[in-house]
C-alpha atoms as a PDB file:
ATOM      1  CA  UNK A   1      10.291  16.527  -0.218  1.00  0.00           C
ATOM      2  CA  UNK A   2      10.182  13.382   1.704  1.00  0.00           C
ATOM      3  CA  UNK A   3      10.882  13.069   5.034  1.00  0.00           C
ATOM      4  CA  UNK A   4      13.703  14.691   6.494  1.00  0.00           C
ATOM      5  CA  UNK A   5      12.935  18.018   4.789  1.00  0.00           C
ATOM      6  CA  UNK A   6      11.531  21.497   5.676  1.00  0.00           C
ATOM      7  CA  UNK A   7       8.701  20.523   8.503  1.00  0.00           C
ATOM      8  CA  UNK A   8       6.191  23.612   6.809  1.00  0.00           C
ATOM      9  CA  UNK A   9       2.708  22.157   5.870  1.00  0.00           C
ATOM     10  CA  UNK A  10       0.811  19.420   6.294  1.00  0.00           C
ATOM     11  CA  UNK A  11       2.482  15.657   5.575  1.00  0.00           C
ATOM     12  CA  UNK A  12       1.014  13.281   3.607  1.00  0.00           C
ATOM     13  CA  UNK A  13       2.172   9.576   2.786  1.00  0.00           C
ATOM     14  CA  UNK A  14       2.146   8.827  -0.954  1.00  0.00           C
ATOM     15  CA  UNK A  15       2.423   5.312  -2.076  1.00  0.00           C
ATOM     16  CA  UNK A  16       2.713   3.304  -5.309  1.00  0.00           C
ATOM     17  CA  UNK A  17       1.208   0.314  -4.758  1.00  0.00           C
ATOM     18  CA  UNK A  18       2.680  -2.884  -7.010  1.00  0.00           C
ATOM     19  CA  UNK A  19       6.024  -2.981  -7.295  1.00  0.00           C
ATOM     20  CA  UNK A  20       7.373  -6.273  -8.834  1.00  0.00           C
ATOM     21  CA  UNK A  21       4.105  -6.522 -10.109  1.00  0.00           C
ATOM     22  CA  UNK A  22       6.010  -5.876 -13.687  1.00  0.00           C
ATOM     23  CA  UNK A  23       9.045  -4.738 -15.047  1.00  0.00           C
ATOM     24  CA  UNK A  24       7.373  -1.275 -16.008  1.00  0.00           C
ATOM     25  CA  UNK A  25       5.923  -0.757 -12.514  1.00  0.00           C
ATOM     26  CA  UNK A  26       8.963  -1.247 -10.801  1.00  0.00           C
ATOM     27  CA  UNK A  27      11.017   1.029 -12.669  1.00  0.00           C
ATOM     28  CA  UNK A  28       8.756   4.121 -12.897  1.00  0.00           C
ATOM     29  CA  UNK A  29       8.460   4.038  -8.918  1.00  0.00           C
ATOM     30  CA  UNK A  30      11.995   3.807  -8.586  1.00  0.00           C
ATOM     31  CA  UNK A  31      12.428   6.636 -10.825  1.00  0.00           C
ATOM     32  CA  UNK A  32       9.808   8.633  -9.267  1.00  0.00           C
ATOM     33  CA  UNK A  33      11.253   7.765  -5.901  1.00  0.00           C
ATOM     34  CA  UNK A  34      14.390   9.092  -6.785  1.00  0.00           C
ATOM     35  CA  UNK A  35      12.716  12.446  -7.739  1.00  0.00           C
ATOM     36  CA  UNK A  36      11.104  12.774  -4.663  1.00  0.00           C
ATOM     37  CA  UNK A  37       7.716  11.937  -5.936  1.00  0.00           C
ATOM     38  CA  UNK A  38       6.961   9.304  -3.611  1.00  0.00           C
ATOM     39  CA  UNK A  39       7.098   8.585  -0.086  1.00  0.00           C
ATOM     40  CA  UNK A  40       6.719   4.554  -0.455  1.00  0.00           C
ATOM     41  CA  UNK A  41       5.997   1.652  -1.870  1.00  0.00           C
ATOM     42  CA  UNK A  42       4.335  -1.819  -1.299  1.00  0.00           C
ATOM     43  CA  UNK A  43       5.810  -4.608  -2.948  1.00  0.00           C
ATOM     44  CA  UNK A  44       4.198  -8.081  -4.224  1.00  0.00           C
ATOM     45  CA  UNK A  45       6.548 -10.278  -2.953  1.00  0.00           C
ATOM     46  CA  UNK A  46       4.801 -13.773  -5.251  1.00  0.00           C
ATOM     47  CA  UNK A  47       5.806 -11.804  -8.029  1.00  0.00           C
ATOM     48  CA  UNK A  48       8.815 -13.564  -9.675  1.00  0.00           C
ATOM     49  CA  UNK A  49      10.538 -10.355 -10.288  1.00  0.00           C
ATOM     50  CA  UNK A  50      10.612  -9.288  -6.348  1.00  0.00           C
ATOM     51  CA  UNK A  51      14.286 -10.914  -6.034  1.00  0.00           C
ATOM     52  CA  UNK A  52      15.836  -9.117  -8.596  1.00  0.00           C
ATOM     53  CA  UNK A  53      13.673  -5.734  -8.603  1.00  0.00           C
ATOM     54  CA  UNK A  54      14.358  -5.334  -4.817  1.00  0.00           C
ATOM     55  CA  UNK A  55      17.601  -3.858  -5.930  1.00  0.00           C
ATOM     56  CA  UNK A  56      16.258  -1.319  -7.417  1.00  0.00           C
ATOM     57  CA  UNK A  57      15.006   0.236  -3.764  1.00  0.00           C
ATOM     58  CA  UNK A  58      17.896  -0.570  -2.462  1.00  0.00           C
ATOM     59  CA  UNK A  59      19.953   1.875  -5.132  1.00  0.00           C
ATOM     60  CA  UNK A  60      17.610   4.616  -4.132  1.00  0.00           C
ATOM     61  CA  UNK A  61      19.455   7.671  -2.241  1.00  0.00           C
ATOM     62  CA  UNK A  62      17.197   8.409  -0.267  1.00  0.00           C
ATOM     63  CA  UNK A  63      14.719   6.232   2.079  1.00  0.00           C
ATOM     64  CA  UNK A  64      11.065   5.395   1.541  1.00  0.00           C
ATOM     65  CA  UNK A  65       8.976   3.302   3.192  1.00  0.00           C
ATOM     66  CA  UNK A  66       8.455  -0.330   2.169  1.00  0.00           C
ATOM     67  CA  UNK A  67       5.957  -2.346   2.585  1.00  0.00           C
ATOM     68  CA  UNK A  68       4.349  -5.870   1.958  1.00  0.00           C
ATOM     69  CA  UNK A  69       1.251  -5.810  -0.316  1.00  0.00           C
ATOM     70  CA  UNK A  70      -0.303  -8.503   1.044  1.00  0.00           C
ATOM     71  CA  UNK A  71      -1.840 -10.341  -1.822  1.00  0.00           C
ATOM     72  CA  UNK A  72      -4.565 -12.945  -2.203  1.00  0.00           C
ATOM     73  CA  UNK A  73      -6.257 -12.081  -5.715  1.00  0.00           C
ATOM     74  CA  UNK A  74      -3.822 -11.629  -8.008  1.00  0.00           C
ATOM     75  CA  UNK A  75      -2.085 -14.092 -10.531  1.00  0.00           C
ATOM     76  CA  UNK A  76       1.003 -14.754  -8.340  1.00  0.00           C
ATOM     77  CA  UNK A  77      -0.974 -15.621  -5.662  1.00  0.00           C
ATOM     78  CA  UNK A  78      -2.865 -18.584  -8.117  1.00  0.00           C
ATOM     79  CA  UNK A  79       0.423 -19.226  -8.946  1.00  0.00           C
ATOM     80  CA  UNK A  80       1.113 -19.686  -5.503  1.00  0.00           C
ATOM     81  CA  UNK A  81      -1.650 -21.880  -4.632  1.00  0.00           C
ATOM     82  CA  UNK A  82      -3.729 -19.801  -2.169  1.00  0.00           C
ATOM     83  CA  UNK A  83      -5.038 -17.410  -4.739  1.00  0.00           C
ATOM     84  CA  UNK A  84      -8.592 -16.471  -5.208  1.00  0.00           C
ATOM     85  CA  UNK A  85     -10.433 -14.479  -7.892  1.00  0.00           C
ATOM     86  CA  UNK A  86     -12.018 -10.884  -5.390  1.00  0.00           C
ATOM     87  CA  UNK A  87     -15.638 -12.250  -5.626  1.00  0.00           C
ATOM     88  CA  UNK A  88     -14.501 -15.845  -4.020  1.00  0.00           C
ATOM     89  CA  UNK A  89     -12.321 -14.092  -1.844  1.00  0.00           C
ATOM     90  CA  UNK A  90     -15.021 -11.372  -0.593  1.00  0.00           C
ATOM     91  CA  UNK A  91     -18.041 -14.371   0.059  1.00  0.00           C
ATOM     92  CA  UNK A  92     -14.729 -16.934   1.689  1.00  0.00           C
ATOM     93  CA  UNK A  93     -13.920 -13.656   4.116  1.00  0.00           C
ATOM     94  CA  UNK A  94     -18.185 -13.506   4.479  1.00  0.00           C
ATOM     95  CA  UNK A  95     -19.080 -16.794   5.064  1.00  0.00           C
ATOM     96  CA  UNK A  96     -15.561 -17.302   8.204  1.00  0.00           C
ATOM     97  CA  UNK A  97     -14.059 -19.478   5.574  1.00  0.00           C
ATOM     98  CA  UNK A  98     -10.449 -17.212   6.518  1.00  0.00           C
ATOM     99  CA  UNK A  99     -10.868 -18.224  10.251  1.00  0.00           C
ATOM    100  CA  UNK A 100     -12.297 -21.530  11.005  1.00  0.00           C
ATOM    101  CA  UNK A 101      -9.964 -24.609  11.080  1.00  0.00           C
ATOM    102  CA  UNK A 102      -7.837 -25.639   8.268  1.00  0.00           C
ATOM    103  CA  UNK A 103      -8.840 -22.563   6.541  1.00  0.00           C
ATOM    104  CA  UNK A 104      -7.700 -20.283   9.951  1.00  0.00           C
ATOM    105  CA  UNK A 105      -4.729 -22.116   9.691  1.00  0.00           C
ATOM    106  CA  UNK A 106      -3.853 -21.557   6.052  1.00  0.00           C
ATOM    107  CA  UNK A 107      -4.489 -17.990   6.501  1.00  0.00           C
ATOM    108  CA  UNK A 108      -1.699 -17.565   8.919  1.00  0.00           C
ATOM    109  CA  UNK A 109       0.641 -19.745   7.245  1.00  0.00           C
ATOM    110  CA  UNK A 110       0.017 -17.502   3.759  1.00  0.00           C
ATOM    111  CA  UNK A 111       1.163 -14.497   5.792  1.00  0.00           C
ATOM    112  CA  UNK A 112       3.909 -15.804   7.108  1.00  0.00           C
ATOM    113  CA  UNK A 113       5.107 -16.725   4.345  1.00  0.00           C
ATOM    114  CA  UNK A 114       5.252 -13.719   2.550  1.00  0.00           C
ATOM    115  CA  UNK A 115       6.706 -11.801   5.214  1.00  0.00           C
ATOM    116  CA  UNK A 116       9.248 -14.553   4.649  1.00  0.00           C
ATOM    117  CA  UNK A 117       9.947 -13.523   1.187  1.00  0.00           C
ATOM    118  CA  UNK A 118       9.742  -9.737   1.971  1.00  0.00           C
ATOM    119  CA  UNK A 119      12.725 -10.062   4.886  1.00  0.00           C
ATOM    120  CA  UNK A 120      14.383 -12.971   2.538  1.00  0.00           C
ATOM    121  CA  UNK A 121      15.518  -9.883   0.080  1.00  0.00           C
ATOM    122  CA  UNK A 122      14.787  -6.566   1.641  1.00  0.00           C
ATOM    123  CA  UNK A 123      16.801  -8.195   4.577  1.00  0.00           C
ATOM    124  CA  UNK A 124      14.501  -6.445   7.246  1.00  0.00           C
ATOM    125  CA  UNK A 125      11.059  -6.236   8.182  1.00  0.00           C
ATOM    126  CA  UNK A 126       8.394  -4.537   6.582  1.00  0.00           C
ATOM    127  CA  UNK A 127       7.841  -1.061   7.052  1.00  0.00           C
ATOM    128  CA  UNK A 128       4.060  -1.420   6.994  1.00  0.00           C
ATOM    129  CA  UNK A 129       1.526  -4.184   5.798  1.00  0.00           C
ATOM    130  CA  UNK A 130      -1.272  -2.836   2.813  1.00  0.00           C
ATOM    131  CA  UNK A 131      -3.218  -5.493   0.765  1.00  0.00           C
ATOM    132  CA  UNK A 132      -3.610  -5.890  -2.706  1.00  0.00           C
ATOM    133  CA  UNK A 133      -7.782  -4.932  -3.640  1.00  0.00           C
ATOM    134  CA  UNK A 134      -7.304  -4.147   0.389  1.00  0.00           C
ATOM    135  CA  UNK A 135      -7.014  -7.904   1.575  1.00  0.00           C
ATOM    136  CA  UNK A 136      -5.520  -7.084   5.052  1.00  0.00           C
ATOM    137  CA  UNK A 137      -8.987  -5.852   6.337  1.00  0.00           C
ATOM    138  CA  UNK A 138     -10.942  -9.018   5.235  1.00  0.00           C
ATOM    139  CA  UNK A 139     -12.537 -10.853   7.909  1.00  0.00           C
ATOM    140  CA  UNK A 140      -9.711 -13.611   9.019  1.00  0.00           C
ATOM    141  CA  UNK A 141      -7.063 -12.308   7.492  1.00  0.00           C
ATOM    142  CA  UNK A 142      -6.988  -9.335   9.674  1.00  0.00           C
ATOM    143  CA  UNK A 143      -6.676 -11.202  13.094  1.00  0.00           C
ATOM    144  CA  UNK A 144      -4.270 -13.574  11.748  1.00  0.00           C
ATOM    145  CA  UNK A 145      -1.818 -10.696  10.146  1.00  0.00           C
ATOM    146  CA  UNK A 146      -2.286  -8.821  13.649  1.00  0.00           C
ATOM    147  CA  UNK A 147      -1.590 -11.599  15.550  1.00  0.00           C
ATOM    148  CA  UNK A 148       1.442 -12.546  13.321  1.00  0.00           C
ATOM    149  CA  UNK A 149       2.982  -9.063  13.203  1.00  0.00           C
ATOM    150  CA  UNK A 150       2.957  -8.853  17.034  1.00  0.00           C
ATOM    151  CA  UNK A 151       4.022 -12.627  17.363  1.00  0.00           C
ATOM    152  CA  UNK A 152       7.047 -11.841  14.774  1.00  0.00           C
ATOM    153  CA  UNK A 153       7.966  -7.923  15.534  1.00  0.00           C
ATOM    154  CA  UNK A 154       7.035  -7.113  19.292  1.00  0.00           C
ATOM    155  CA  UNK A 155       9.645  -6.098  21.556  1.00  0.00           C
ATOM    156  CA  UNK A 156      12.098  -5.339  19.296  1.00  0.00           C
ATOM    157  CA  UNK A 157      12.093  -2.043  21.384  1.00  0.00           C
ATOM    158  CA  UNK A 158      10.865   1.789  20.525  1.00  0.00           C
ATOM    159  CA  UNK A 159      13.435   2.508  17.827  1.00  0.00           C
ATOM    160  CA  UNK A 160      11.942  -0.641  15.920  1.00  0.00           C
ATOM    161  CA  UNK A 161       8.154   0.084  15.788  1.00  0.00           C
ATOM    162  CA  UNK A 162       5.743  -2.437  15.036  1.00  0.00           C
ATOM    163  CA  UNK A 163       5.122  -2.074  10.982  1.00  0.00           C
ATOM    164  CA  UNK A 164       1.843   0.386  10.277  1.00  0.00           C
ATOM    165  CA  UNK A 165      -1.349  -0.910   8.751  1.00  0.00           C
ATOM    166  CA  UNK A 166      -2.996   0.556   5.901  1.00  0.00           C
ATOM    167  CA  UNK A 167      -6.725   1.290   6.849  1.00  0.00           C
ATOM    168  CA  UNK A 168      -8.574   1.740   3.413  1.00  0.00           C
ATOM    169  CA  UNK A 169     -11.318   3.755   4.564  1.00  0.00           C
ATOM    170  CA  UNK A 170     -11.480   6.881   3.014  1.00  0.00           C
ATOM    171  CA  UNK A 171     -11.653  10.311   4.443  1.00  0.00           C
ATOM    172  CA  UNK A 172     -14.317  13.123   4.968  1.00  0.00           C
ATOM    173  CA  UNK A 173     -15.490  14.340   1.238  1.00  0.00           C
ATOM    174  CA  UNK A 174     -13.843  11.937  -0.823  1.00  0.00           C
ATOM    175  CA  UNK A 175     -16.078   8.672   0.228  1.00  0.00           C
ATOM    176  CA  UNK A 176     -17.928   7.690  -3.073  1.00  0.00           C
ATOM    177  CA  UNK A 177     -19.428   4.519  -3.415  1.00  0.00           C
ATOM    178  CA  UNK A 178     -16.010   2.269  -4.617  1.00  0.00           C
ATOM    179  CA  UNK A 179     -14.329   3.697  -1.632  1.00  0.00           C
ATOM    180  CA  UNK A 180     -17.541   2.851   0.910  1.00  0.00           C
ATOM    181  CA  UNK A 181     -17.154  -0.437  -0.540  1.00  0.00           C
ATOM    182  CA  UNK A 182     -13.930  -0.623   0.620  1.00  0.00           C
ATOM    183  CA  UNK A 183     -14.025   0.432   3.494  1.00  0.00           C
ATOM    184  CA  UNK A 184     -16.902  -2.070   4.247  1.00  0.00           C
ATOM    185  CA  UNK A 185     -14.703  -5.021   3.631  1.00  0.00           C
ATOM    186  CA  UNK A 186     -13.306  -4.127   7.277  1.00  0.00           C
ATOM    187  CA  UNK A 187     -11.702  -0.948   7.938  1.00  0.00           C
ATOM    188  CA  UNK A 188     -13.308  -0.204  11.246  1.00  0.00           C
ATOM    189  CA  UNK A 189     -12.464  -3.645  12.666  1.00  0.00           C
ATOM    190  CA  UNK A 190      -8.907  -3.531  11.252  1.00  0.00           C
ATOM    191  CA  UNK A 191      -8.121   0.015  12.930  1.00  0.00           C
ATOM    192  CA  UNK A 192      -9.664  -1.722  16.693  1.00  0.00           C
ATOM    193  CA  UNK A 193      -7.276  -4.677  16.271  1.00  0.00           C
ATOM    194  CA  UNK A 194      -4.905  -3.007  15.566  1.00  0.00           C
ATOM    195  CA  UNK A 195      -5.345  -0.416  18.544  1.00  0.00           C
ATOM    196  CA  UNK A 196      -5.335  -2.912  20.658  1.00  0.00           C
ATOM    197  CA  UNK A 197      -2.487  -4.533  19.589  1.00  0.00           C
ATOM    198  CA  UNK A 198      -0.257  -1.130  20.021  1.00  0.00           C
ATOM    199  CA  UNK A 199       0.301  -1.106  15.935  1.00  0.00           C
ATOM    200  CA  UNK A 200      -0.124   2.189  14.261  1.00  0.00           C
ATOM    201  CA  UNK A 201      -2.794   2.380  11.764  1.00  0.00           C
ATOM    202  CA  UNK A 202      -2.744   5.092   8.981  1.00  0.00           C
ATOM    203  CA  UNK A 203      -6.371   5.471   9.613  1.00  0.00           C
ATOM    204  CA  UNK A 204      -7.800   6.806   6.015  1.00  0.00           C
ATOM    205  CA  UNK A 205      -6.552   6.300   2.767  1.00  0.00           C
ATOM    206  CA  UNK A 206      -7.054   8.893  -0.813  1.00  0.00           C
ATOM    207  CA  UNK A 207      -6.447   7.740  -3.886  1.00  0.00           C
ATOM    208  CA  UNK A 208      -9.849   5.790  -4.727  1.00  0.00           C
ATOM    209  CA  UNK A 209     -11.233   6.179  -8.159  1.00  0.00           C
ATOM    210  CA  UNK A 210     -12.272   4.658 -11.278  1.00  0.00           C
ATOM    211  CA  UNK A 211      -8.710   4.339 -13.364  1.00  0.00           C
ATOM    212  CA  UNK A 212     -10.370   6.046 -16.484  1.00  0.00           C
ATOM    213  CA  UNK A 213      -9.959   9.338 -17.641  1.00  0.00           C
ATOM    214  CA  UNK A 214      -6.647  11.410 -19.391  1.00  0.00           C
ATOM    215  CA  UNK A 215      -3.836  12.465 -17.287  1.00  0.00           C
ATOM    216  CA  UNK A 216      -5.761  16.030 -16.526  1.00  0.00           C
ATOM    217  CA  UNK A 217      -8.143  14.475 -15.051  1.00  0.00           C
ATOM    218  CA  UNK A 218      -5.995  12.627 -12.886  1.00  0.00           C
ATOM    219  CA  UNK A 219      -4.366  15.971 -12.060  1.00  0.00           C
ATOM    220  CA  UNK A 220      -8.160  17.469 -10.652  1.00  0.00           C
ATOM    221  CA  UNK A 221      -8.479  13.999  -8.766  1.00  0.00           C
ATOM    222  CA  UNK A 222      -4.814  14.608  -6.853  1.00  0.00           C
ATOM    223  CA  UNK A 223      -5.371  18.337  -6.025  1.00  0.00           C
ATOM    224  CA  UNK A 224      -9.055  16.952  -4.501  1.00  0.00           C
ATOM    225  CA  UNK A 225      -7.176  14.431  -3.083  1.00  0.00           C
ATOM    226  CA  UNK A 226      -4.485  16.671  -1.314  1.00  0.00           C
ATOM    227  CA  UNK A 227      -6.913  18.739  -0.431  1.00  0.00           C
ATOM    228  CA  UNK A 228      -8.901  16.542   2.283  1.00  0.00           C
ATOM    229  CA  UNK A 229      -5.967  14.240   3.017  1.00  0.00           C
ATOM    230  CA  UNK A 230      -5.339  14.606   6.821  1.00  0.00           C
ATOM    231  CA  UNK A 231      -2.165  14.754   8.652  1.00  0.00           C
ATOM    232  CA  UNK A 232      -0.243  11.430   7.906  1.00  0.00           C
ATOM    233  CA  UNK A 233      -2.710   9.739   5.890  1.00  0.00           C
ATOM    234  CA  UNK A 234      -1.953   7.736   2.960  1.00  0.00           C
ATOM    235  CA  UNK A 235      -2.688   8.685  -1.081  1.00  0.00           C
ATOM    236  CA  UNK A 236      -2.039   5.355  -2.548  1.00  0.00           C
ATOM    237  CA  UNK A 237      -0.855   5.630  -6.722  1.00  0.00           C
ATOM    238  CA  UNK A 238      -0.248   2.887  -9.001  1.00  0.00           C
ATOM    239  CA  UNK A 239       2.223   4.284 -11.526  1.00  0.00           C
ATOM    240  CA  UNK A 240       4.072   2.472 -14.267  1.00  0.00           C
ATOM    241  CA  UNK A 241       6.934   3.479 -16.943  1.00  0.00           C
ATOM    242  CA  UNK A 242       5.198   1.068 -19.283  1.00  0.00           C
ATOM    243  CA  UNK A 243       2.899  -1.875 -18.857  1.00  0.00           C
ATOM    244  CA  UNK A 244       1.817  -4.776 -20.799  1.00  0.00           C
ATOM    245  CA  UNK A 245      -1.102  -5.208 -22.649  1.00  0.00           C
ATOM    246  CA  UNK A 246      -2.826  -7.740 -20.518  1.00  0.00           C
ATOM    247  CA  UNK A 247      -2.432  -5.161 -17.684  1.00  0.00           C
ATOM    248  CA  UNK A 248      -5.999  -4.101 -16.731  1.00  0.00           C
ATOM    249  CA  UNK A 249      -4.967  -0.542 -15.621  1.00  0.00           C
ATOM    250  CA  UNK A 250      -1.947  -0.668 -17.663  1.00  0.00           C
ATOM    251  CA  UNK A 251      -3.181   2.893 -19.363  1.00  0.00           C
ATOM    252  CA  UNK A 252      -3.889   4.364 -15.847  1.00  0.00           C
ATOM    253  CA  UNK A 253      -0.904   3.398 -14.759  1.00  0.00           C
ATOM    254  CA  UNK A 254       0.942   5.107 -17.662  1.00  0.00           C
ATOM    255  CA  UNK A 255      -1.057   8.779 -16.904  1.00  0.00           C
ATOM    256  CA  UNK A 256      -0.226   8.407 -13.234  1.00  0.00           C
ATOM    257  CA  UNK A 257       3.608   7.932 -13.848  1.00  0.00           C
ATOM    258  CA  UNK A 258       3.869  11.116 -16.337  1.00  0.00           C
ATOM    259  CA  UNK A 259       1.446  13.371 -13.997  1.00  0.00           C
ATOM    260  CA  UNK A 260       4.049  12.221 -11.142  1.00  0.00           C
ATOM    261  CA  UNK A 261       6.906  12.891 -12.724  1.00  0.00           C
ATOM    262  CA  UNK A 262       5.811  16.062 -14.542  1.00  0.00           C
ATOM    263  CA  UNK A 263       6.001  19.404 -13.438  1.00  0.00           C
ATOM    264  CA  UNK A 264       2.207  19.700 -12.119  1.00  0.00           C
ATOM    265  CA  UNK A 265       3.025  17.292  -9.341  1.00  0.00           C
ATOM    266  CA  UNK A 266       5.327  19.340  -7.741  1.00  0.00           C
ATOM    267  CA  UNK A 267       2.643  22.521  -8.098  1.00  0.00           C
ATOM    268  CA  UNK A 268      -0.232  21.147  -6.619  1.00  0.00           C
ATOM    269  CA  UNK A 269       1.473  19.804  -3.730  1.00  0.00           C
ATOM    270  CA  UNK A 270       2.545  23.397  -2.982  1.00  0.00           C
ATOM    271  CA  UNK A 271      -0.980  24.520  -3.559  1.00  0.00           C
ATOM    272  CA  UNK A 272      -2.207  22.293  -0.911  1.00  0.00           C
ATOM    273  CA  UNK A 273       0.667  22.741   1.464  1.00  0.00           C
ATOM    274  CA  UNK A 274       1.251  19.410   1.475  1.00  0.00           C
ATOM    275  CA  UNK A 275       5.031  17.633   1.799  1.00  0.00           C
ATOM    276  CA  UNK A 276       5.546  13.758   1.492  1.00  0.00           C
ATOM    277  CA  UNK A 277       6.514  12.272   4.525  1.00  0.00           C
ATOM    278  CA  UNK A 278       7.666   8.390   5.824  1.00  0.00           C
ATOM    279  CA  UNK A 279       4.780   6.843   8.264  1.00  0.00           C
ATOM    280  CA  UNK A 280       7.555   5.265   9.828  1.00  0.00           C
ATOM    281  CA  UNK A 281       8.271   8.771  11.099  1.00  0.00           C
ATOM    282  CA  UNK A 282       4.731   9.171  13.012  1.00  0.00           C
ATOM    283  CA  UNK A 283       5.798   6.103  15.394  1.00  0.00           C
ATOM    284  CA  UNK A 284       9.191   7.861  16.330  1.00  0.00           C
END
């Protein structure tokens, strides 16, 4: 159950990261949305399919968070003109090139702009901001998407929270080396701006592996995952219906959707006494 239902047990945000990112992604996390299999989803607003898809989460009948996926590396955001492959993205965050000058000025103007085309069709702000390959906690970025969110979103009063932050930093036990990575790119300093700014940050993040493996394994990986996930932290997913071939974790993202939507789902969040809740709900 997502929010809203029985209060028993320990709640956990679960997220499908990459809708619009293809027809098969966003309809296998509508459908497991509708199921009750998710709690929300980030969306990739450069994707040409965002202004048609969006309908989609708006048939759903009952609410999940949605977010902005805040996306640098991928091919929309080539497409789009600011794009960078992770590597160049990683050493440009490194070497200031996010916050000094033109470059600090780009920056913002990249984030506004998608915020722009999230509000354009969801017709409201974001519930949160994520990243795609965890973006948002790169060195520039993240003091020019904190500064825009409380430039664009302050004072809208207390029943209109400031949108959470994802903070991809992985919790006690589950911190391998991918997810220390990850964390490295700028979790800590993410999670103080954002303190200090008065915006929530979901402050560790599950999910984290390798995308290989059959769908059994991914069932040991979720019940780990459950497991250690504390109180309103976030298990990010990246399912898909179907996927095209020149999808990278197309095949992952097939095993993920049927695990979801199976019957073992449902099992091992009992085992772990965990429900799916809305982050939005933490801030209330």
């Amino acid at each position: 159950m997502i929010s809203g239902g029985p209060v028993a047990g320990k709640g956990v945000i679960l997220c499908a990261d990459d809708f619009a990112v293809h027809a098969g992604a966003s309809l296998g996390i509508a459908a497991l949305a509708r199921q009750g299999r998710l709690s929300a989803s980030s969306v990739m607003v450069l994707s040409p399919r965002w202004p048609q898809d969006v309908g989609l989460l708006r048939a759903l009948p009952q609410a999940i968070d949605v977010g902005l996926h805040l996306d640098w590396t991928s091919e929309f955001a080539v497409a789009s003109g600011h794009g960078l492959s992770l590597p160049a993205a990683m050493l440009k965050a490194m070497l200031g090139g996010f916050a000094r000058g033109a470059g600090a000025r780009l920056t913002r103007s990249v984030i506004e702009r998608q915020l722009d085309l999230f509000e354009a069709h969801w017709k409201a702000p974001p519930d949160y901001v994520d990243g795609h390959q965890h973006v948002q906690q790169f060195a520039g970025i993240r003091e020019a998407l904190v500064a825009a969110l409380v430039s664009r979103y302050a004072g809208r009063g207390s029943s209109s929270p400031l949108p959470y932050l994802r903070i991809s930093r992985a919790p006690p036990g589950q911190a391998d080396l991918k997810s220390r990575v990850i964390a490295a790119l700028g979790a800590e300093p993410l999670e103080q701006l954002a303190a200090q700014a008065g915006i929530h940050g979901a402050g560790s993040l599950s999910g984290i592996y390798d995308f290989a493996g059959d769908e059994a394994r991914y069932g040991r990986l979720m019940a780990h995952w459950l497991a250690g996930a504390p109180e309103r932290s976030i298990i990010m997913c990246h399912p898909a219906q179907t996927a095209p071939a020149d999808d990278a974790i197309g095949a992952a993202r097939a095993r993920e959707f049927a695990y979801l939507g199976g019957s073992d789902f449902p099992a091992a969040l009992a085992q772990a006494g965990v429900r799916l809740v809305r982050g939005v709900a933490a801030q209330s």
